[in-house]
Protein backbone atom coordinates (compact mmCIF):
# COMPACT_ATOMS: atom_id res chain seq x y z
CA UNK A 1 4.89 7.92 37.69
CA UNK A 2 6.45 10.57 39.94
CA UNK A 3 10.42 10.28 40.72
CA UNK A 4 10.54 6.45 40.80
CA UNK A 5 14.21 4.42 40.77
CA UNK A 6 13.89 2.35 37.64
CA UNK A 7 13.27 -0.57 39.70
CA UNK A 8 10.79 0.55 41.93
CA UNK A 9 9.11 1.15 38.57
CA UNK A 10 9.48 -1.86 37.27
CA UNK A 11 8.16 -3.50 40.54
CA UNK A 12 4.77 -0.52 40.50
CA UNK A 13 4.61 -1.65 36.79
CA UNK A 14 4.79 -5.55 37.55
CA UNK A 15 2.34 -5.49 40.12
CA UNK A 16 -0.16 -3.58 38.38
CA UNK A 17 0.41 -5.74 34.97
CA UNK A 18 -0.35 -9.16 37.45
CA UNK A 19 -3.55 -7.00 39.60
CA UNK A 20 -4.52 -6.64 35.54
CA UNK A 21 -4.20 -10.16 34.38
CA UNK A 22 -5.67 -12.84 36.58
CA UNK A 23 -5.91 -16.00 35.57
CA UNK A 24 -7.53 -18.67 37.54
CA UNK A 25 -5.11 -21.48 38.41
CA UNK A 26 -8.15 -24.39 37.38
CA UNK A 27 -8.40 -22.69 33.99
CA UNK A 28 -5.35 -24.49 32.96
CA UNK A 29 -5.78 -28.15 33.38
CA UNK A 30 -9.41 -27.61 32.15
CA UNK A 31 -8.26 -26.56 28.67
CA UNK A 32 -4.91 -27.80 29.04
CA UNK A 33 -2.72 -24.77 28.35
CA UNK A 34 0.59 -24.77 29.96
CA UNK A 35 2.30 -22.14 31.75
CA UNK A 36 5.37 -20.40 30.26
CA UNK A 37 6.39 -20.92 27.07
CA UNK A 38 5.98 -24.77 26.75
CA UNK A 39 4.27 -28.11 26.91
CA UNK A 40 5.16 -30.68 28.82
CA UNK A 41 6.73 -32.49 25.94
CA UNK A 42 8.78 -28.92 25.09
CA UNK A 43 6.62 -28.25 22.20
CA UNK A 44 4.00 -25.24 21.20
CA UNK A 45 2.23 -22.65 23.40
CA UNK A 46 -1.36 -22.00 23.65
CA UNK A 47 -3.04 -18.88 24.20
CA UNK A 48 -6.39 -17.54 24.42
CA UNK A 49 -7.56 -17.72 28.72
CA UNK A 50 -7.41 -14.16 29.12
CA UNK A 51 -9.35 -11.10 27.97
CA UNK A 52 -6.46 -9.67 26.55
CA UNK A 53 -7.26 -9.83 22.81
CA UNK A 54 -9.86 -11.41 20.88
CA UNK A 55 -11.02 -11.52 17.56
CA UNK A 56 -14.66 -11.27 16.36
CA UNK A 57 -15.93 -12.79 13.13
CA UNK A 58 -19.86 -12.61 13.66
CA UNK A 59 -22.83 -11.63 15.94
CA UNK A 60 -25.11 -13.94 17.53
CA UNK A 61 -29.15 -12.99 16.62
CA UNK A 62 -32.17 -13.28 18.87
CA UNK A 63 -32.38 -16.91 18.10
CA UNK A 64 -28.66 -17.32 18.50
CA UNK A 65 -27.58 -17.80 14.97
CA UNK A 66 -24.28 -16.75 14.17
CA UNK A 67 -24.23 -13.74 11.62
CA UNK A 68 -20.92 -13.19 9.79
CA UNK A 69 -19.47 -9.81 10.36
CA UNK A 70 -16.29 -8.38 9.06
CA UNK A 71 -13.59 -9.12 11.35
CA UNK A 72 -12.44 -7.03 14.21
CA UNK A 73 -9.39 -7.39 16.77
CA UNK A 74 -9.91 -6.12 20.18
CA UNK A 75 -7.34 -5.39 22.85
CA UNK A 76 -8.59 -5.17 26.27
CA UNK A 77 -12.24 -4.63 24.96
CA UNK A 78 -11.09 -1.81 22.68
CA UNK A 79 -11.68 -2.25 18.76
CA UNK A 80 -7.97 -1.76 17.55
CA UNK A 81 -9.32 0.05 14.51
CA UNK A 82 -10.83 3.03 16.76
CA UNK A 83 -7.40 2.83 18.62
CA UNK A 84 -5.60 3.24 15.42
CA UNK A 85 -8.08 6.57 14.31
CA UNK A 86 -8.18 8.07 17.86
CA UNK A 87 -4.24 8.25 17.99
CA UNK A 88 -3.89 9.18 14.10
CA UNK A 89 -6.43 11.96 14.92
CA UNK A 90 -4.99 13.18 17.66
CA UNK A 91 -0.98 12.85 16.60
CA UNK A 92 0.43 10.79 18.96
CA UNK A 93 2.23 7.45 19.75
CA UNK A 94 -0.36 4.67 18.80
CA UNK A 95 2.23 1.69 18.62
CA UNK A 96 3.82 3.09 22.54
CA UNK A 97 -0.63 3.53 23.81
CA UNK A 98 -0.84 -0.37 22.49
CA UNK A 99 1.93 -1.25 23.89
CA UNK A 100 1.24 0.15 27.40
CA UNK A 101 -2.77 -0.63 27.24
CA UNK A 102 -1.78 -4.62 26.17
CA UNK A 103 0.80 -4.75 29.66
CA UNK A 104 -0.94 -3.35 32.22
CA UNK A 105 -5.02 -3.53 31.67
CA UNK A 106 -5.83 0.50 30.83
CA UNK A 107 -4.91 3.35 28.24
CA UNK A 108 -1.94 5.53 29.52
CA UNK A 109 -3.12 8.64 31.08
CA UNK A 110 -1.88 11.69 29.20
């Protein structure tokens, strides 16, 4: 991001980060999760109306029968496990790539 004040990059990187991440408003009150941190009653937090992670335990067959697979984590739509080989292979900063890729929607260009 070329010769940015700190806060215009913040702002760039909060804007793409929401343009990344939207969440319609109806979503909430139809599965009842509550924005921020808590519930009404100032307990808990649920997640999961975003595609931001997920975790896959089986595959569905042509007669849609769940088959058991062995578990996988996805960020974005990427399988963490080819994340993990891709940076290992190539030497550089997986933990900083998941980081950045988890914020604001896409893989850090390099």
């Amino acid at each position: 991001m070329k010769n940015l004040t700190d806060k215009a990059l913040i702002k760039q990187l909060t804007v793409l980060a929401q343009k990344n991440d939207p969440i319609n408003p109806k979503l909430y009150e139809k599965f009842d999760v509550k924005r921020g941190l808590r519930n009404a009653n100032g307990t808990g937090v649920l997640v999961g109306l975003t595609t931001i992670g997920d975790v896959v335990g089986y595959e569905l067959d042509e007669n849609k029968n769940k088959i058991p697979i062995p578990g996988r984590l996805l960020y974005r739509g990427y399988d963490v496990a080819d994340l993990v080989h891709d940076t290992e292979k190539r030497d550089e900063f997986g933990y900083e790539q998941a980081a950045y890729l988890l914020l604001f929607g896409a893989l850090p260009k390099t």
